[in-house]
Protein backbone atom coordinates (compact mmCIF):
# COMPACT_ATOMS: atom_id res chain seq x y z
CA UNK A 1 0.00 0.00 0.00
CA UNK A 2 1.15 3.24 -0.50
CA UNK A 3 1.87 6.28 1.56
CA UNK A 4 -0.74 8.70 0.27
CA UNK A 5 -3.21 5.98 0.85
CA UNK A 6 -2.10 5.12 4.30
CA UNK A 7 -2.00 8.33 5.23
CA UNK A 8 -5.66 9.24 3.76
CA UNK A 9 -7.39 6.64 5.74
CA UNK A 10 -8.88 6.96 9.39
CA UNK A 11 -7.94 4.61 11.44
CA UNK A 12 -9.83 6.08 14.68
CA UNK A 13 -12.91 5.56 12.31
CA UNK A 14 -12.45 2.29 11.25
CA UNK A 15 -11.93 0.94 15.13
CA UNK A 16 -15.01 3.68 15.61
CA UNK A 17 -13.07 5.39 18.49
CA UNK A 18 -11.95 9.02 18.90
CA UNK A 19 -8.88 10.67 18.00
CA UNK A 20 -7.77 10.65 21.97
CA UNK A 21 -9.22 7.02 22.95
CA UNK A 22 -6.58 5.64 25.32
CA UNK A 23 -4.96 2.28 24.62
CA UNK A 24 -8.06 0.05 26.60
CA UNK A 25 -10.46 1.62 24.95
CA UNK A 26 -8.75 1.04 21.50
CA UNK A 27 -7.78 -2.88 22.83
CA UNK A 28 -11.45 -3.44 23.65
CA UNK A 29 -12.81 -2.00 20.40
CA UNK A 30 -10.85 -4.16 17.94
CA UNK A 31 -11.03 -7.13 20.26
CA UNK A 32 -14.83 -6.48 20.05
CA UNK A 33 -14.73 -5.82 15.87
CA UNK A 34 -12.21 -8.67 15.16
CA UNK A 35 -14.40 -11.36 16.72
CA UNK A 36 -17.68 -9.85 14.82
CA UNK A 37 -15.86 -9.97 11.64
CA UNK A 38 -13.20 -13.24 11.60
CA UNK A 39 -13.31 -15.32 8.56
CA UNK A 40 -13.91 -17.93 10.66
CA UNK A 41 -16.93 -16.52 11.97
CA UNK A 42 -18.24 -15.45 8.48
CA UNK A 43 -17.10 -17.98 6.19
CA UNK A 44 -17.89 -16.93 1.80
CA UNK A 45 -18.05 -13.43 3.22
CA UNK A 46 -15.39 -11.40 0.92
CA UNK A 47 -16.47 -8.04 2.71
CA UNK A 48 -16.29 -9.45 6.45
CA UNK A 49 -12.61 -10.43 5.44
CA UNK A 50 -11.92 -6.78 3.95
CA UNK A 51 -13.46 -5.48 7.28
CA UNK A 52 -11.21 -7.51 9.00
CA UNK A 53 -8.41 -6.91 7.67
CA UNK A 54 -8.75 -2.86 7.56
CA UNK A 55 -9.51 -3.86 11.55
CA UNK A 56 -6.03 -5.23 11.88
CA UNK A 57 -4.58 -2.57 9.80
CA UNK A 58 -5.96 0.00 11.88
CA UNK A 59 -5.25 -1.35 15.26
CA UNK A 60 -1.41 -2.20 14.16
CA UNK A 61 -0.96 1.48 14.12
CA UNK A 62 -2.98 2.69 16.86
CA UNK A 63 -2.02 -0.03 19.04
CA UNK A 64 1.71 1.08 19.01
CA UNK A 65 2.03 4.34 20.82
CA UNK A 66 5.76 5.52 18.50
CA UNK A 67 3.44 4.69 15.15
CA UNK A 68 0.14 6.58 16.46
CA UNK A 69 2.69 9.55 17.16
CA UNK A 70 3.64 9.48 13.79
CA UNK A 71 0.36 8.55 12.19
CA UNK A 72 -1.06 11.60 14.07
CA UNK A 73 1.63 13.87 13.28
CA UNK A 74 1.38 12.78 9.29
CA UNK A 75 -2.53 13.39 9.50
CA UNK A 76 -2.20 16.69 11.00
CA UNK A 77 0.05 18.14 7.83
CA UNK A 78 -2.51 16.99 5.39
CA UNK A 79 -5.37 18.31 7.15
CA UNK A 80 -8.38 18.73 4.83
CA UNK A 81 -6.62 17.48 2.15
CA UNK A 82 -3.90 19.64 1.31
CA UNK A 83 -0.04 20.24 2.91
CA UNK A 84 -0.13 23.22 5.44
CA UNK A 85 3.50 25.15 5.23
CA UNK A 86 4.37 26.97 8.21
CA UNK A 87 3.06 30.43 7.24
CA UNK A 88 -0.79 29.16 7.12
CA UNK A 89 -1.54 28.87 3.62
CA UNK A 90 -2.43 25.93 1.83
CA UNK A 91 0.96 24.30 -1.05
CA UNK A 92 0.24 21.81 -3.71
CA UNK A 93 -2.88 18.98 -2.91
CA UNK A 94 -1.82 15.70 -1.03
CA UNK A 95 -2.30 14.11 -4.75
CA UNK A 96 -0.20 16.60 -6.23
CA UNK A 97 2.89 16.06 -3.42
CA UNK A 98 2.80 11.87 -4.21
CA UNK A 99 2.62 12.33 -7.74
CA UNK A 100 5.90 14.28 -7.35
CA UNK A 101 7.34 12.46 -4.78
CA UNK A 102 10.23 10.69 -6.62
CA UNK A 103 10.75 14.22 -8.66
CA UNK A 104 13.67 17.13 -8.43
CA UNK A 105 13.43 20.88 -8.49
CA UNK A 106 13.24 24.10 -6.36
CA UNK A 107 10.11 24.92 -3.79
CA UNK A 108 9.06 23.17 -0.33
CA UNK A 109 7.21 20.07 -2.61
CA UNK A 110 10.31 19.29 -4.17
CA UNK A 111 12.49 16.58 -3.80
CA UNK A 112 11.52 12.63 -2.46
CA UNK A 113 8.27 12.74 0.17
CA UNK A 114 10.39 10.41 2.36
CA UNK A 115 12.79 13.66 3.19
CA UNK A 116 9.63 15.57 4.47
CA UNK A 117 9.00 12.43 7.11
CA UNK A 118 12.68 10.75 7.95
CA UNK A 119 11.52 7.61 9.79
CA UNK A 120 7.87 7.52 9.53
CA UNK A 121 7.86 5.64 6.49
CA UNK A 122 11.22 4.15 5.70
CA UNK A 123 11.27 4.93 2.38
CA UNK A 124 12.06 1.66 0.13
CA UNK A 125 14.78 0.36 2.58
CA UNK A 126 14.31 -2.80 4.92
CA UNK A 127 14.95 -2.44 8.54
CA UNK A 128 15.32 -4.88 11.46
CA UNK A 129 13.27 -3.84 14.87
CA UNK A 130 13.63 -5.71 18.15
CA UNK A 131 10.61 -6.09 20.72
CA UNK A 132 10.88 -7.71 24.37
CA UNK A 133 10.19 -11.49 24.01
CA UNK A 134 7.02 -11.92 26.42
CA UNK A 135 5.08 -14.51 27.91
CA UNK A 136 4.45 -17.03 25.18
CA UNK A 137 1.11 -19.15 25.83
CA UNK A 138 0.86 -23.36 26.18
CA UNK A 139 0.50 -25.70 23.35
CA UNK A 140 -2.63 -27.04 23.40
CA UNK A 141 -3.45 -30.66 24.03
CA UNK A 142 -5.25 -33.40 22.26
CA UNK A 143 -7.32 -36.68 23.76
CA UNK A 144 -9.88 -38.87 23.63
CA UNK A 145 -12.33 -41.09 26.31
CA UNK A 146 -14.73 -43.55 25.98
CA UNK A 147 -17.89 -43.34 28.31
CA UNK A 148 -20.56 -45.07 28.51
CA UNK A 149 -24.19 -44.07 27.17
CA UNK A 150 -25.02 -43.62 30.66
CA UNK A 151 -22.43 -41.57 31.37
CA UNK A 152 -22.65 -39.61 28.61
CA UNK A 153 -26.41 -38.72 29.63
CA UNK A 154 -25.60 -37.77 33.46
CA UNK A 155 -21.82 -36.52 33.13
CA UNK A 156 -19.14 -38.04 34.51
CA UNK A 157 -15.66 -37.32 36.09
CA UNK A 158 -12.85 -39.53 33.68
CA UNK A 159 -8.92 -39.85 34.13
CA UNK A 160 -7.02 -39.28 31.12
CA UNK A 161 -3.42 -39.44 30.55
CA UNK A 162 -1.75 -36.51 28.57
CA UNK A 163 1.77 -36.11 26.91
CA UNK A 164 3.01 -32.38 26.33
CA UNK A 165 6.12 -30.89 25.67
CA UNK A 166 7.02 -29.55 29.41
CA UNK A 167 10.82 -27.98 30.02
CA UNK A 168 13.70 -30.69 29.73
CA UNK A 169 14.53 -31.73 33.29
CA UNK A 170 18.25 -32.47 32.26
CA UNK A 171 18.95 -28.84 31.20
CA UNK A 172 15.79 -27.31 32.85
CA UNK A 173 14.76 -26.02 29.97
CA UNK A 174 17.76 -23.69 28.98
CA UNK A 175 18.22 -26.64 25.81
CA UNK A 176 22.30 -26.33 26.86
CA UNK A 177 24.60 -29.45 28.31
CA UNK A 178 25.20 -29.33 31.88
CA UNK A 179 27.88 -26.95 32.69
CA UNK A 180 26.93 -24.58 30.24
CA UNK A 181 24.71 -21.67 29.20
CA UNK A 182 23.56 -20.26 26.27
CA UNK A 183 23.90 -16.82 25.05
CA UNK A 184 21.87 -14.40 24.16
CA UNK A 185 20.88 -14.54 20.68
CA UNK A 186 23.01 -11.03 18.94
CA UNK A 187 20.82 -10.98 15.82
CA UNK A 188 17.13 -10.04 17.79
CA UNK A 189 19.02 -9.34 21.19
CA UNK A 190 17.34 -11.78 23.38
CA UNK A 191 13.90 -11.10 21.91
CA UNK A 192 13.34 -13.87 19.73
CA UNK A 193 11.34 -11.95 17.31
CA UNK A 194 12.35 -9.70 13.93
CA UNK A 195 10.60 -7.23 12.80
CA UNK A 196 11.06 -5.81 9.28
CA UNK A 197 9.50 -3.14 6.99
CA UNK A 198 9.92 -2.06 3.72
CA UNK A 199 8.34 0.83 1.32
CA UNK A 200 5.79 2.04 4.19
CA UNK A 201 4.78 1.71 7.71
CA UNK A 202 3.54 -1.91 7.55
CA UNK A 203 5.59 -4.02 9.97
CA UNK A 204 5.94 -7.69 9.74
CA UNK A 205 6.91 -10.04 12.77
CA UNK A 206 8.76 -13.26 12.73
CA UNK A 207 10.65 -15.44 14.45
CA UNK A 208 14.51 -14.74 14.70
CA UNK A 209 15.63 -16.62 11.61
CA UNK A 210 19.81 -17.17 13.64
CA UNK A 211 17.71 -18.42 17.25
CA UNK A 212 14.51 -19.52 15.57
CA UNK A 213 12.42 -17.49 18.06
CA UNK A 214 14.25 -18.53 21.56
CA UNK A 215 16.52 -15.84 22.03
CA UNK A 216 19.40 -17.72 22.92
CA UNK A 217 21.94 -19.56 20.74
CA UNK A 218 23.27 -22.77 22.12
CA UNK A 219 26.67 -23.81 22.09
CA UNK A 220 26.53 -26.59 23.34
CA UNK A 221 23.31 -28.63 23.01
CA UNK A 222 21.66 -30.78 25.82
CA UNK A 223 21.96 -34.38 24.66
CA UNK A 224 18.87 -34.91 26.31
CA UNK A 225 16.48 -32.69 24.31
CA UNK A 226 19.21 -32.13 21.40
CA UNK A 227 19.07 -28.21 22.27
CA UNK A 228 15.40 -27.33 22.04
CA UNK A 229 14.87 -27.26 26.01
CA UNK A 230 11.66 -29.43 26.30
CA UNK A 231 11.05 -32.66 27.05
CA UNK A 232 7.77 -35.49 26.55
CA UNK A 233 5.80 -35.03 29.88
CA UNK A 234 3.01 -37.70 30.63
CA UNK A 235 0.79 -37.12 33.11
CA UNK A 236 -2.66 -38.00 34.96
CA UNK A 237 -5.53 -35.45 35.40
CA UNK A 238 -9.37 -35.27 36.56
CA UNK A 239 -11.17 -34.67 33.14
CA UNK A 240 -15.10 -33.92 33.78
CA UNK A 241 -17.35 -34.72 30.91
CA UNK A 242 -20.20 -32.91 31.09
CA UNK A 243 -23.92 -34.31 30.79
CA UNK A 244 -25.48 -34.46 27.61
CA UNK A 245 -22.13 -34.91 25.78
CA UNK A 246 -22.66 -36.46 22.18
CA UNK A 247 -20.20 -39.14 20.40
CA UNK A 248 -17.62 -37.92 18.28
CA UNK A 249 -18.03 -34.40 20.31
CA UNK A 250 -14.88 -32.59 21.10
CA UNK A 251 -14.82 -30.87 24.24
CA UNK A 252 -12.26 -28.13 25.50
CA UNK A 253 -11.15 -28.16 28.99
CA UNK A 254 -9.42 -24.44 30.09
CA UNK A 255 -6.02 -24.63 31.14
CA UNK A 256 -5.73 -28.43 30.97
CA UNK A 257 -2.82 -28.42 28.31
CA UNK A 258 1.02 -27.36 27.97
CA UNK A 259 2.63 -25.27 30.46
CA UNK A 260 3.33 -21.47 29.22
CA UNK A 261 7.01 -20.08 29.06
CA UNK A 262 8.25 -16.81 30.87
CA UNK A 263 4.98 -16.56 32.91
CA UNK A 264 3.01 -17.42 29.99
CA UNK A 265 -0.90 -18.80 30.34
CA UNK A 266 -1.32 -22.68 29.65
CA UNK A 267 -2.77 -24.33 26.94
CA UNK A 268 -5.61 -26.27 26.97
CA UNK A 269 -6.83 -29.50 26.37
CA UNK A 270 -9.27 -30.84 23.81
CA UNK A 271 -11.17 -33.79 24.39
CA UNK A 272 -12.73 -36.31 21.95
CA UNK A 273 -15.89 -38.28 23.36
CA UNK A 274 -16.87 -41.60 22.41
CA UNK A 275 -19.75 -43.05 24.07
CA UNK A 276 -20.51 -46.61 23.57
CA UNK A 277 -24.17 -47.60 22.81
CA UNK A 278 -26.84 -48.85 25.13
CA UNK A 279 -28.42 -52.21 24.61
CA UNK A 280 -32.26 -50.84 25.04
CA UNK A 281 -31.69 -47.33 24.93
CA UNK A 282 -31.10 -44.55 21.91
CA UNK A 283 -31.01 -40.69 21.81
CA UNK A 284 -32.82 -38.16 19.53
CA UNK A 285 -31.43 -34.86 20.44
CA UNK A 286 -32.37 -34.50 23.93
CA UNK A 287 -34.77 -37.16 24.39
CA UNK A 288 -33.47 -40.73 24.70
CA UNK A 289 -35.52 -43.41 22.87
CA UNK A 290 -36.66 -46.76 23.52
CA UNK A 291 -39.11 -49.61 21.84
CA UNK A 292 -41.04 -52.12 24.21
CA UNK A 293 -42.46 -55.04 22.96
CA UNK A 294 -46.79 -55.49 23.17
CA UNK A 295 -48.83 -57.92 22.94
CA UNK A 296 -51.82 -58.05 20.23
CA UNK A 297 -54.23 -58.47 23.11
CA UNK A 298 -52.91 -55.34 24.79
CA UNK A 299 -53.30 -53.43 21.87
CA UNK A 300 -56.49 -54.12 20.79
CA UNK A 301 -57.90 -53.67 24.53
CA UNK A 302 -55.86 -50.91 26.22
CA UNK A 303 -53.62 -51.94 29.05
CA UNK A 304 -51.19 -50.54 31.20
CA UNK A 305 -47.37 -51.78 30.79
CA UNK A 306 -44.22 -51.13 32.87
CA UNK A 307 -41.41 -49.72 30.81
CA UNK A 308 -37.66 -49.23 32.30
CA UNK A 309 -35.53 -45.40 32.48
CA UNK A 310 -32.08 -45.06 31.86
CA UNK A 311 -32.07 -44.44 35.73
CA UNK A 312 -33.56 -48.03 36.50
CA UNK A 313 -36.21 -46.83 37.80
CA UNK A 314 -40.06 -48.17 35.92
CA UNK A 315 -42.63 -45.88 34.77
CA UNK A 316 -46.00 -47.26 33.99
CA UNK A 317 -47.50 -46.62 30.40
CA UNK A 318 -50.86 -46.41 29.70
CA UNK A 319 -52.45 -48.14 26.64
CA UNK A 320 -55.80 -47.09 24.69
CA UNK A 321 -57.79 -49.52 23.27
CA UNK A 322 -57.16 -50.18 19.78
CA UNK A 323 -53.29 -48.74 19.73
CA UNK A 324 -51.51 -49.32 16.83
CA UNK A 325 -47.99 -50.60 15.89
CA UNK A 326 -45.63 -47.93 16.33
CA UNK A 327 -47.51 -45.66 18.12
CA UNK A 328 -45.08 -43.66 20.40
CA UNK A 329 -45.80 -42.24 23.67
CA UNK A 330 -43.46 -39.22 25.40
CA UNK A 331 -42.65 -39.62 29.28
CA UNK A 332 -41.68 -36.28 30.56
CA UNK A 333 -38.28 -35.89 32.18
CA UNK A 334 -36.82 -38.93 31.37
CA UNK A 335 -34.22 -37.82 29.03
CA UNK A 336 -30.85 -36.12 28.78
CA UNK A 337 -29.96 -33.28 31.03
CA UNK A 338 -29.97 -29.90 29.20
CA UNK A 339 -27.05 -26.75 29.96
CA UNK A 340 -30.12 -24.83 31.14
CA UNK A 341 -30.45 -27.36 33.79
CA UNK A 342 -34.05 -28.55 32.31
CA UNK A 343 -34.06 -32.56 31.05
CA UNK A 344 -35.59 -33.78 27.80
CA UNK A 345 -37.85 -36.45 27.47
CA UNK A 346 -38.26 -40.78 27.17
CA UNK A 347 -39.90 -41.42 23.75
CA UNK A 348 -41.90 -45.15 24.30
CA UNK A 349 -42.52 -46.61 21.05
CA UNK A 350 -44.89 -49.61 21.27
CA UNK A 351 -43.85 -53.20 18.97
CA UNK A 352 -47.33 -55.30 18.80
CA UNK A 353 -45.80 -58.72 19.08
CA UNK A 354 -47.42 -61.34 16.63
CA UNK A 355 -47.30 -65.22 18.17
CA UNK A 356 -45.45 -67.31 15.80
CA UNK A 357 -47.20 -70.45 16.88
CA UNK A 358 -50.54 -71.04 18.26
CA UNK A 359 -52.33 -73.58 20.32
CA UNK A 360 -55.31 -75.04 19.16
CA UNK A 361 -57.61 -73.30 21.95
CA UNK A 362 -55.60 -69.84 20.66
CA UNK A 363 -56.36 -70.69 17.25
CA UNK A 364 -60.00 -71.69 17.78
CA UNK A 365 -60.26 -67.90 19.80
CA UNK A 366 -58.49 -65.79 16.77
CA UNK A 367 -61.01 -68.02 14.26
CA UNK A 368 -64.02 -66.45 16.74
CA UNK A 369 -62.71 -63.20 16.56
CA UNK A 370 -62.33 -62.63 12.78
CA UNK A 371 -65.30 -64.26 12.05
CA UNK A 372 -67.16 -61.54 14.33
CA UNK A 373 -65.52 -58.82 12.36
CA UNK A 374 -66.70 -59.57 9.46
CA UNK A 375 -65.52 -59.55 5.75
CA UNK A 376 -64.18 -55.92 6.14
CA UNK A 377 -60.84 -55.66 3.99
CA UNK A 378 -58.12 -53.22 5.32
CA UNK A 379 -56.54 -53.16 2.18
CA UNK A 380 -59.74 -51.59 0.56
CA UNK A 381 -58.39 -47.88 0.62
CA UNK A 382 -55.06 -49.12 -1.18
CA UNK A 383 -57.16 -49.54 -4.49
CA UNK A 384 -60.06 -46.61 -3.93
């Protein structure tokens, strides 16, 4: 991008702050816009990702209290448009003083723009920046448990065992052989981080290509952890699974994963459920699911049945007369327990069971019975 158009845009406006908004209030108001406009939060969305990115172009000035300076004092000369010289009038237009920029000749436009500014922009060369190397955050962890269906429905308390990277214990972490030290890294002066821009104000951070972002250069390297200062770390933890939990979900657990460096947060740790089925019971959302077997006489005459809950405990089901195959009945509060703290519901579904063999007496009854029902076909609508 170029200087004329950095300099023309409003960066205050684009955060929608004002020109003297301290550094919270500037913090809180891209932390607010970035999460409104991520691309992962607005996926196909070309003009979320254009607000997002003017977001981060804005607050990467702002943000830094030596570039606001100079952003400030830049905007100030080209007030309404046009370069004010010291006696009050109005020179040449801004468009007039870039399209000249790389020109010669007498008068205050002459001559590059990059003389008018020194530093602010750097003209076209690169330079190298150090900042102070921080706290640097956890890696986060990955698992996976199986629970049962049970489990799954209620919640459950699990222990996993995690591996992270944690600091070597032979060289406690400095990633040098025993007896020696590293040194601070000369290249980004103990930072780990380079900073370089080129042909505006537009900075770009990366890791310390001599100390690959550590700060330090090793001499001699720990044969333990071959220099890089951590080690494998397995340990046990308390993992609760909360109720309601779905198979294949993946859960996060806060603070659960790698330890942070230099005072640094930890990671955290990422769970993948697997819950093993239940022999009699299923799930539909929030409701759990089951199927109970009737008989043909209980169907045709009403009855009342006892049906089982995930809990063990029976509920008793009542049965019209004449209910058909596959009717299914809802038995409130039975189900899975919801994050509002309310519970879904057991859907009954009745099976009418048909005998497979009959006894002559049963045979004699079912003859009786059709034969007071008449000739009506059930099968007549099929052909209406």
């Amino acid at each position: 991008m170029s200087t004329k158009d950095w300099i023309e845009k409003d960066f205050y406006k684009v955060l929608g702050v004002s020109k003297d908004a301290k550094p919270d209030e500037i913090k809180k108001a891209f932390r607010k816009l970035a999460r409104e406009n991520h691309p992962d939060q607005n996926q196909n969305d070309p003009k979320a990702e254009q607000r997002f990115k003017d977001i981060s172009e804005a607050n990467s000035v702002l943000s830094d209290p030596a570039k606001r300076k100079e952003y400030d004092e830049a905007r100030s000369l080209f007030g309404g448009g046009g370069f004010r010289f010291p006696g009050g009038g109005q020179g040449p237009s801004m468009e007039d003083l870039f399209r000249n920029a790389g020109g010669s000749g007498a008068g205050a436009a002459s001559g590059n723009i990059s003389d008018l500014f020194g530093n602010l922009f750097g003209g076209t060369s690169t330079r190298r920046t150090t900042t102070q190397r921080g706290p640097r955050r956890g890696q986060d962890i990955e698992g996976e448990a199986t629970i049962d269906f049970t489990d799954a429905v209620e919640g459950v308390t699990v222990t996993m065992q995690t591996v992270s990277d944690e600091a070597c214990g032979a060289c406690s972490g400095t990633g040098a052989k025993s007896g020696t030290l590293p040194r601070v890294c000369p290249t980004c002066q103990g930072s780990g981080m380079e900073t370089s821009t080129s042909g505006g104000v537009f900075a770009v951070s990366e890791p310390c290509h001599d100390c690959r972002g550590r700060g330090l250069i090793v001499e001699e390297p720990c044969p333990v952890c071959g220099g890089s200062g951590r080690g494998r770390s397995t340990r046990s933890m308390q993992v609760r699974i909360p109720a309601g939990v779905t198979d294949g979900q993946r859960i996060r657990i806060k603070g659960k994963g790698g330890a942070g460096e230099n005072g640094g947060a930890p990671g955290d740790l990422y769970v993948l459920v697997h819950v093993r089925p239940h022999k009699l019971f299923g799930r539909k959302g929030d409701n759990l699911t089951l199927t109970v077997p009737v008989t043909f006489t209980e169907a045709a005459l009403g009855a009342e049945v006892s049906v089982p809950t995930l809990n063990g405990q029976r509920v008793t089901l009542k049965l019209g007369p004449g209910t058909p195959n596959g009717r299914t009945f809802r038995v409130r509060g039975r189900g899975v327990h919801k994050n509002d703290g309310s519970t879904g519901d057991l859907l009954v579904t009745v099976e009418v069971q048909v005998p497979n063999q009959l006894n002559d007496t049963a045979k004699e009854a079912l003859e009786s019975f059709a034969a007071a029902l008449g000739d009506a076909d059930p099968r007549s609508s099929l052909y209406a």
